[in-house]
C-alpha atoms as a PDB file:
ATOM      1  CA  UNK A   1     -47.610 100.833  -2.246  1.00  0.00           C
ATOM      2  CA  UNK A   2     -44.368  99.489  -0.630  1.00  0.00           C
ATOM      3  CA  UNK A   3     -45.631  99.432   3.138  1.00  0.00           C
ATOM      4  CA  UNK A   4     -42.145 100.033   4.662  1.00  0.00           C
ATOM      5  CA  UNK A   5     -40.419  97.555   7.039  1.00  0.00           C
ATOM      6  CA  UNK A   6     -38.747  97.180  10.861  1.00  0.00           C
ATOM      7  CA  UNK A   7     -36.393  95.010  10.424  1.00  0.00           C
ATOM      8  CA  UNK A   8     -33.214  93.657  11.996  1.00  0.00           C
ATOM      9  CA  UNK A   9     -30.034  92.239  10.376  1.00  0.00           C
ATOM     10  CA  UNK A  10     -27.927  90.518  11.818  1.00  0.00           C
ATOM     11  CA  UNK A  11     -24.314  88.363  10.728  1.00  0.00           C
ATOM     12  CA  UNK A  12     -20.724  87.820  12.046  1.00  0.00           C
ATOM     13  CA  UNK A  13     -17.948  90.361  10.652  1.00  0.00           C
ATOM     14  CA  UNK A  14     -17.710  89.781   6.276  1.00  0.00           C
ATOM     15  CA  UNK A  15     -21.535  88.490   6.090  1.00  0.00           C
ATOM     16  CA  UNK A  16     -22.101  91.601   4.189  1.00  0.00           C
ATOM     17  CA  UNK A  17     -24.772  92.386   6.619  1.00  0.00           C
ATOM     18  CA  UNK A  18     -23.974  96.569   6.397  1.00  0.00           C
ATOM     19  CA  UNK A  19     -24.496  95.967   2.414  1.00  0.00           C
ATOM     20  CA  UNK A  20     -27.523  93.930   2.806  1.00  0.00           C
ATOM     21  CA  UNK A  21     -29.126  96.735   5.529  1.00  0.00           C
ATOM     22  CA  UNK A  22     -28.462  99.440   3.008  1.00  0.00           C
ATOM     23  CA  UNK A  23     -30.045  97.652   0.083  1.00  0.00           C
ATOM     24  CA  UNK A  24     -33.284  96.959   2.301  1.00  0.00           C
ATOM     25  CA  UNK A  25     -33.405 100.573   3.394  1.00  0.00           C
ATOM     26  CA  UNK A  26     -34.010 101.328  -0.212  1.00  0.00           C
ATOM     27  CA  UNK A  27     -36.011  98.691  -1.210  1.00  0.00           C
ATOM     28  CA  UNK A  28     -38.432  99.343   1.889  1.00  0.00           C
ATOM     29  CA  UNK A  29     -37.550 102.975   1.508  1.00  0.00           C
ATOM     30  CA  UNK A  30     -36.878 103.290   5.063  1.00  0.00           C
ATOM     31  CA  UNK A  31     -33.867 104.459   7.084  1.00  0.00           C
ATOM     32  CA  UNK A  32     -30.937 102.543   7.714  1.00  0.00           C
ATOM     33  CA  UNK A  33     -29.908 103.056  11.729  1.00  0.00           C
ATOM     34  CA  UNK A  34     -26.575 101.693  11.803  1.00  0.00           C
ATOM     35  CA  UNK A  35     -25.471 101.933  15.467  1.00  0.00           C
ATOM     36  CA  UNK A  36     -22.051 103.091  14.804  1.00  0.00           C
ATOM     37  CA  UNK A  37     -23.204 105.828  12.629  1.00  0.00           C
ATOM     38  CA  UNK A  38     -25.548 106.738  15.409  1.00  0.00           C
ATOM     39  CA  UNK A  39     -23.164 107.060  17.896  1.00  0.00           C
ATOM     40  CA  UNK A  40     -20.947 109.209  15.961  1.00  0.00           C
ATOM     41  CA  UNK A  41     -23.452 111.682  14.975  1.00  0.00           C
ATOM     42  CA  UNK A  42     -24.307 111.297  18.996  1.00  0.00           C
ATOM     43  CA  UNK A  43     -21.384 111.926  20.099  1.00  0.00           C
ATOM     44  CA  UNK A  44     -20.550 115.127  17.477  1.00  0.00           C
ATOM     45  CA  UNK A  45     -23.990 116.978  18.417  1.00  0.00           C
ATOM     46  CA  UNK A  46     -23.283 117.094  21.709  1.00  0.00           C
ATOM     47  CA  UNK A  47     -26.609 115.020  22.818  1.00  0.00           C
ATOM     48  CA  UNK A  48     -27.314 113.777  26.418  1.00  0.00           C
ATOM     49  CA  UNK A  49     -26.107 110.440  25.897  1.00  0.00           C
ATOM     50  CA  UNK A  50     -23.091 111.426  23.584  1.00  0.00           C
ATOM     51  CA  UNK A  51     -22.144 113.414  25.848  1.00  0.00           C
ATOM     52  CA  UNK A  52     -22.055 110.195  28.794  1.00  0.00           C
ATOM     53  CA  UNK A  53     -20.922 108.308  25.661  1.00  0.00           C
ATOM     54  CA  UNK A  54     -17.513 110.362  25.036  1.00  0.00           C
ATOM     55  CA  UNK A  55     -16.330 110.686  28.349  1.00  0.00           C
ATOM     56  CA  UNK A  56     -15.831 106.421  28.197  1.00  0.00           C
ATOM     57  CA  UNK A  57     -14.715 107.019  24.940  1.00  0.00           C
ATOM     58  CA  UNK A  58     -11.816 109.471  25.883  1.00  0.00           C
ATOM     59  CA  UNK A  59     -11.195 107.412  28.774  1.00  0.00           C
ATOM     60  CA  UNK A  60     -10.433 104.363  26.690  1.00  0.00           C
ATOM     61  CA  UNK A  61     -13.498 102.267  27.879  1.00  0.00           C
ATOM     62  CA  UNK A  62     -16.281 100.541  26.963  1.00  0.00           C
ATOM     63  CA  UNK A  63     -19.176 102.076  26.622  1.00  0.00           C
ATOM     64  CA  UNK A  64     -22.248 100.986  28.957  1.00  0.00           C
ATOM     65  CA  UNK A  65     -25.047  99.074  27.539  1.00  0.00           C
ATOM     66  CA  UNK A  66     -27.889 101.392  28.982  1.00  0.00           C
ATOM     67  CA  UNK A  67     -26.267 104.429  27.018  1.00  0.00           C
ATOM     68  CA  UNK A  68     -26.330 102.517  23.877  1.00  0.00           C
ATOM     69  CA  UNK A  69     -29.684 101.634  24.665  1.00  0.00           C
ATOM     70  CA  UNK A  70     -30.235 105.059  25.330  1.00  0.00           C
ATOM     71  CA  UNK A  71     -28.167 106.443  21.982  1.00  0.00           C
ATOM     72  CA  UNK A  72     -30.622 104.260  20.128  1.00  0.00           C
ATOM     73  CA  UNK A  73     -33.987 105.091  21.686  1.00  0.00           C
ATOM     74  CA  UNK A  74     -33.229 108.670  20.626  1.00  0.00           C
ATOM     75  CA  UNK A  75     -32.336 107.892  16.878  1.00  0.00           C
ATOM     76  CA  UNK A  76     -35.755 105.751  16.627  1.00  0.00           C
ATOM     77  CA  UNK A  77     -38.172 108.922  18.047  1.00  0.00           C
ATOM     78  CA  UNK A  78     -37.271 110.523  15.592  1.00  0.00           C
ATOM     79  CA  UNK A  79     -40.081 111.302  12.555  1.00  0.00           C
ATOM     80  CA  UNK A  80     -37.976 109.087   9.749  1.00  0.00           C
ATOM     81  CA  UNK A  81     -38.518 105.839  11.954  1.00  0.00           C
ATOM     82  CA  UNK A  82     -41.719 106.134  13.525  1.00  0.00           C
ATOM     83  CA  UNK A  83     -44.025 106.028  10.391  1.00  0.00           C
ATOM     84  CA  UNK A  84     -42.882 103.928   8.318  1.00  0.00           C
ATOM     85  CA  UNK A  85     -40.082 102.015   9.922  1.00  0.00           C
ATOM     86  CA  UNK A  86     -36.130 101.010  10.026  1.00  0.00           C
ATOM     87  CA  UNK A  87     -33.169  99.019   8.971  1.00  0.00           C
ATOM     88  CA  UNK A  88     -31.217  97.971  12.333  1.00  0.00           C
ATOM     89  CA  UNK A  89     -27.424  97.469  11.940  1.00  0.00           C
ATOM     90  CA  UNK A  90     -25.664  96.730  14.970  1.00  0.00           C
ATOM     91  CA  UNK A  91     -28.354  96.599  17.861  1.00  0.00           C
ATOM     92  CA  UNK A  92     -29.287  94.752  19.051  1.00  0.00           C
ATOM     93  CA  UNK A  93     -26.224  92.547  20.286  1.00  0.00           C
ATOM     94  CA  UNK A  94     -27.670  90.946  23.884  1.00  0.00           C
ATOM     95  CA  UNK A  95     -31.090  89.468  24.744  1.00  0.00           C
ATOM     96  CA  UNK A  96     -30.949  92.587  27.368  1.00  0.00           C
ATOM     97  CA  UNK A  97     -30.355  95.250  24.116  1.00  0.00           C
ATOM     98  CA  UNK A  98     -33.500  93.149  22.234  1.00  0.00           C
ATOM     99  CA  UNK A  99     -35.813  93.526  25.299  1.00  0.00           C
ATOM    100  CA  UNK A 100     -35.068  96.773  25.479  1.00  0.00           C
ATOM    101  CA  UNK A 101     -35.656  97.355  22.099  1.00  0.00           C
ATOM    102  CA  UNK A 102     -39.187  95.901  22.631  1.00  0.00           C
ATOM    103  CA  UNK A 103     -39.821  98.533  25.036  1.00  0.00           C
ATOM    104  CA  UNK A 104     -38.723 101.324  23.228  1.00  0.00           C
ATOM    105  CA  UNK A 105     -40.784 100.569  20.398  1.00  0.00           C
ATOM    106  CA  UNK A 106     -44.213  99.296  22.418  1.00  0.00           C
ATOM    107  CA  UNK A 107     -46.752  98.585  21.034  1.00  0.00           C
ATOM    108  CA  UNK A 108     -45.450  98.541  17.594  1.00  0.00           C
ATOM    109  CA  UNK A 109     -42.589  95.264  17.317  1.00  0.00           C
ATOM    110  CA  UNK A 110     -39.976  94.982  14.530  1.00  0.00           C
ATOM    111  CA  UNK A 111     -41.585  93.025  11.728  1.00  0.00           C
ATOM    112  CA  UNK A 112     -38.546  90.017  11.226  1.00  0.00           C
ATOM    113  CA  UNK A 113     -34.773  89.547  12.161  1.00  0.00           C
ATOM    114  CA  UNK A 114     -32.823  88.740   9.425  1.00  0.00           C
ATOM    115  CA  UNK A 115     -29.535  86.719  10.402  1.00  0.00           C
ATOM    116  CA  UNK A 116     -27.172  86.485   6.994  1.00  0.00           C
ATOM    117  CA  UNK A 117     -25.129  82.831   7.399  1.00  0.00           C
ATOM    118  CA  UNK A 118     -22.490  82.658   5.951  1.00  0.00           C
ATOM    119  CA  UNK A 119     -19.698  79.927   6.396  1.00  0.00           C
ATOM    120  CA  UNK A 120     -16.438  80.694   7.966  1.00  0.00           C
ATOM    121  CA  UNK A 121     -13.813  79.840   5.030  1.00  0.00           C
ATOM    122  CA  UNK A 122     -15.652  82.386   2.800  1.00  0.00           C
ATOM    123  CA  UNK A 123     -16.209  85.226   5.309  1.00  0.00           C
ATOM    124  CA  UNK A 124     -11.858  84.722   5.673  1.00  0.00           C
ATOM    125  CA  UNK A 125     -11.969  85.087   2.214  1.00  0.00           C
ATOM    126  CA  UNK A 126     -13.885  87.804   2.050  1.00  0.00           C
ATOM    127  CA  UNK A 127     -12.043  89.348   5.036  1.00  0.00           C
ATOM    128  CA  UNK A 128      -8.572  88.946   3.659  1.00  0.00           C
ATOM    129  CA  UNK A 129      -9.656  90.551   0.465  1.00  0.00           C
ATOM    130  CA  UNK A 130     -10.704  93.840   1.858  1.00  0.00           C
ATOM    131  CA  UNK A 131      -9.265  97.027   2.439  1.00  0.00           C
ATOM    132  CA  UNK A 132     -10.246 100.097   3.954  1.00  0.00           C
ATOM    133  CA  UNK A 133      -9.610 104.432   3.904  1.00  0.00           C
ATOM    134  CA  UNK A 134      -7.631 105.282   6.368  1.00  0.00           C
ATOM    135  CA  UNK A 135      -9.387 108.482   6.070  1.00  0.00           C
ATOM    136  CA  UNK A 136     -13.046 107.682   5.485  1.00  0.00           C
ATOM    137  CA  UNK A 137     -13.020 104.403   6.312  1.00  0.00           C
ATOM    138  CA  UNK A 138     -15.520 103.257   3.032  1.00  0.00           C
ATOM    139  CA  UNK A 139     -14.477  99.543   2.365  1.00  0.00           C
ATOM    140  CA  UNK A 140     -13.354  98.124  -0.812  1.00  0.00           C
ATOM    141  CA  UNK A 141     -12.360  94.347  -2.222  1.00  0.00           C
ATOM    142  CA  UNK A 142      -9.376  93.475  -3.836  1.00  0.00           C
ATOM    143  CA  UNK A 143     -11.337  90.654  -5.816  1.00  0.00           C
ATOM    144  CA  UNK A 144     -14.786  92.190  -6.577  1.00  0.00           C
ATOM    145  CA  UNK A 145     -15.065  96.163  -5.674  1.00  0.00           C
ATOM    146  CA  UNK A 146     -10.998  97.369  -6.085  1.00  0.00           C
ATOM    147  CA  UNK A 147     -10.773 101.657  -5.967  1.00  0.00           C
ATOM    148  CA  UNK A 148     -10.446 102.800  -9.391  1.00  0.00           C
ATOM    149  CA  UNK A 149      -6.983 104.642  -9.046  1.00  0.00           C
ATOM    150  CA  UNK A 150      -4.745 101.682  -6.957  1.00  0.00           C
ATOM    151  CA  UNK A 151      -4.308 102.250  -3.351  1.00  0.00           C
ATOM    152  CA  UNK A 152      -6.777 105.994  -3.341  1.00  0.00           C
ATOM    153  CA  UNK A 153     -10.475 105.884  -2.031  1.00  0.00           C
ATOM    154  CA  UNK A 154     -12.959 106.772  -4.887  1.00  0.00           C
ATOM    155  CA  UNK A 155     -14.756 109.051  -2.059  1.00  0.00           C
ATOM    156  CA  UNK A 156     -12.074 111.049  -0.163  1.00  0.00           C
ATOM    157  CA  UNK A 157      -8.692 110.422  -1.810  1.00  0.00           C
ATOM    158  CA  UNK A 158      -7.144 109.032   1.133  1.00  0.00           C
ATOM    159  CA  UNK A 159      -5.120 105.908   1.352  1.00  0.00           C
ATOM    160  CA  UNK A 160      -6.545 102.491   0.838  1.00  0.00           C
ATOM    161  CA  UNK A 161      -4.964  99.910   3.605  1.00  0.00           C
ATOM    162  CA  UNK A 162      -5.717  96.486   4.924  1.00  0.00           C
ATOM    163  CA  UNK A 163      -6.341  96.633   8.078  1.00  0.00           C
ATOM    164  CA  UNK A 164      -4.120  96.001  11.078  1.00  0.00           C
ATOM    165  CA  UNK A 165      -6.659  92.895  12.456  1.00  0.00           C
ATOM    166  CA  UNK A 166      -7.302  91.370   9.055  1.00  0.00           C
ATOM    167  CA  UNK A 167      -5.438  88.577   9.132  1.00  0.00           C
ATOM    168  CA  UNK A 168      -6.693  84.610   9.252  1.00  0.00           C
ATOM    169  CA  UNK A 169      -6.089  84.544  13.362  1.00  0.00           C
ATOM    170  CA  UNK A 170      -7.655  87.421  14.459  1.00  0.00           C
ATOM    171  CA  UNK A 171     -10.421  87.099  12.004  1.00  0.00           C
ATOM    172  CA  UNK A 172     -10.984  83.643  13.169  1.00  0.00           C
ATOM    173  CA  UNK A 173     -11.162  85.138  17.353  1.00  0.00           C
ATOM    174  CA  UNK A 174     -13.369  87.839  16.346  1.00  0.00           C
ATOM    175  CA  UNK A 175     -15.777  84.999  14.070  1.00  0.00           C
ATOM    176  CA  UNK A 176     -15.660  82.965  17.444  1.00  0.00           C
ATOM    177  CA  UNK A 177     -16.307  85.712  19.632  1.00  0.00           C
ATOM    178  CA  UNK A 178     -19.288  86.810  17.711  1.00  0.00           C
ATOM    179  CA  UNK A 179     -20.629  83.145  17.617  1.00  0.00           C
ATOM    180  CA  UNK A 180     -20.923  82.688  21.798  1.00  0.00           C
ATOM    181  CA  UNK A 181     -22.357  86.449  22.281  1.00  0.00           C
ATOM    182  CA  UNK A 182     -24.941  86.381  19.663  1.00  0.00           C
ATOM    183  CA  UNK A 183     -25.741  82.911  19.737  1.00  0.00           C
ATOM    184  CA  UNK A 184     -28.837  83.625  22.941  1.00  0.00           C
ATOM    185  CA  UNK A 185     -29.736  86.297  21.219  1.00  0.00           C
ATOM    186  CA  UNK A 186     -30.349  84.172  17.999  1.00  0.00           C
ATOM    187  CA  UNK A 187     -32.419  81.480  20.071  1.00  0.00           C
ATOM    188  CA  UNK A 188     -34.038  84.472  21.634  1.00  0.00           C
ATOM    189  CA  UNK A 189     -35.411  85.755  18.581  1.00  0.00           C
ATOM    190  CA  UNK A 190     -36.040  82.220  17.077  1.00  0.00           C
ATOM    191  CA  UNK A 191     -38.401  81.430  20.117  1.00  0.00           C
ATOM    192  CA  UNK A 192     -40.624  84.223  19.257  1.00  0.00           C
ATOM    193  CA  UNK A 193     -40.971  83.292  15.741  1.00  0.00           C
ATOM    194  CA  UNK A 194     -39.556  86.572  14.327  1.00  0.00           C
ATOM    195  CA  UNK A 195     -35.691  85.031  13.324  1.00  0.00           C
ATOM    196  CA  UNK A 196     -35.109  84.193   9.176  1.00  0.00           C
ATOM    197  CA  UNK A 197     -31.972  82.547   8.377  1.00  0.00           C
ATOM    198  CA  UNK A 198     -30.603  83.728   4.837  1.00  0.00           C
ATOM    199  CA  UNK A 199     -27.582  82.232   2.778  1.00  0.00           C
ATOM    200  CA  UNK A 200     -25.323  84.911   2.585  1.00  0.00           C
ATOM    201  CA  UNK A 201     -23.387  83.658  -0.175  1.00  0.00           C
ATOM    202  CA  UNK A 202     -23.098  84.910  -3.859  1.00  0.00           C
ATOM    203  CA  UNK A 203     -23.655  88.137  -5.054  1.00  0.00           C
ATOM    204  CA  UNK A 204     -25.216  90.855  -2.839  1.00  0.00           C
ATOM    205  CA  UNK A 205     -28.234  91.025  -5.715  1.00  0.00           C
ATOM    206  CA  UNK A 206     -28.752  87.776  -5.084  1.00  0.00           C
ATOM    207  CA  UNK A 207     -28.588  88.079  -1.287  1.00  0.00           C
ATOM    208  CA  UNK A 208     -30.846  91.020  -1.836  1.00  0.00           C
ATOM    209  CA  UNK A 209     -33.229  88.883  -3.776  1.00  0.00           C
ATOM    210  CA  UNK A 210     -32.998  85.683  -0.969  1.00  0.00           C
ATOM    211  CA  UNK A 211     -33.383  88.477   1.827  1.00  0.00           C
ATOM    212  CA  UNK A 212     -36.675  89.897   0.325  1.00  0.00           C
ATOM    213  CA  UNK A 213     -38.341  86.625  -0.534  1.00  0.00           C
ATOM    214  CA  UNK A 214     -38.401  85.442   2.824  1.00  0.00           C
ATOM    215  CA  UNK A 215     -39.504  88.902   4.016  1.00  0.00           C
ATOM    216  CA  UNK A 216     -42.282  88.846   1.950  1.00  0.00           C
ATOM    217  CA  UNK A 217     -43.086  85.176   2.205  1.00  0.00           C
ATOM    218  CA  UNK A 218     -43.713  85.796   6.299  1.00  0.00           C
ATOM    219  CA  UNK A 219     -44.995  89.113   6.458  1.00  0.00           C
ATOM    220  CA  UNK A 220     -48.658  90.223   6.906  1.00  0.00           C
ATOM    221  CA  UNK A 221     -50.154  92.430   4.604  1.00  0.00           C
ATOM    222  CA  UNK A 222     -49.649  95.804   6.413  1.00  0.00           C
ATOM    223  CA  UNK A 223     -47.923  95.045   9.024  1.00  0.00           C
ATOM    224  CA  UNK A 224     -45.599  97.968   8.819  1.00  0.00           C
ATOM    225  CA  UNK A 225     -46.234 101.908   8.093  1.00  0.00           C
END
């Protein structure tokens, strides 16, 4: 029986880490938390921390790190994550957000962190290549996954843009930016023995196949669910 998984993914902007979480979510047949999804769906019911969480929000600030922390502590008491596990997209981001995620989850620990590499020419590539709905925002490639119809989303109808901040500059700020914040949290991770580095290059079946490999390859029997 497939014994589920905690996991953590992890990759600068175009690594393809939010394809890579959702194909592990099925393989392990667990949910995929993706923190952005979770704060939206905070923020719409109205919860305690969406709530704190749209009044920074309105106000055109960032939010605090304690009601993220707090935004994702409710998603993972919930019944789908505490049998038999979770795909983590987004959180952590800080060694802070990590210890705190090894509170919240005490005595049980994620099982691995999975950090997609992927070098920066081909993530501009990638980058450059995609487009977005301004409606739905689902994501799309010019060179490998176009919209059917030219220019309308496949989901909503809406129109299919490239975004504002695509271009090779700010691309290259955000890959930098990414680089010096995640970078302790990396080493962090790598000093407890729980951080896999993955190629994230090629096809995402092959990525899925490189991704699950090293899972399995480190991973007690049972360890999870």
């Amino acid at each position: 029986m497939n014994p589920g998984a905690r996991l953590v993914v992890l990759g600068k902007q175009g690594a393809g880490k939010g394809t890579q979480a959702v194909r592990l979510s099925r393989h392990y047949v667990v949910p995929h938390v993706s923190t952005g999804d979770t704060f939206r769906a905070a923020v719409r019911s109205g919860s305690e921390f969406g709530g704190k969480a749209r009044q920074y929000l309105d106000a055109g600030e960032l939010v605090p790190d304690e009601i993220v922390i707090g935004m994702v502590r409710e998603r993972l008491t919930r019944g789908d994550t505490t049998t038999r596990g979770f795909i983590l997209d987004g959180f952590p981001r800080t060694v802070h957000q990590a210890e705190a995620l090894a509170e919240m989850l005490y005595p049980k620990q994620i099982d691995l962190v999975i950090d997609l590499e992927v070098h920066t020419e081909q993530v501009l590539t990638r980058l450059a290549s995609r487009r977005v709905c301004s409606d739905c925002g689902a994501n799309y490639s010019v060179v490998d996954n176009p919209p059917r119809v030219d220019v309308i989303c496949d989901v909503c109808g809406g129109e299919v843009v490239q975004r504002d901040d695509d271009t090779e500059a700010a691309i290259r700020r955000r890959l930098e930016l990414y680089e010096r914040e995640t970078a302790p949290l990396v080493e962090w991770y790598k000093s407890r023995g729980l951080l896999i580095v993955v190629d994230g290059s090629g096809s995402p079946d092959a990525v899925t196949g490189r991704v699950v490999d090293e899972i399995d390859q480190r991973r007690e029997p049972g360890e999870s669910g």
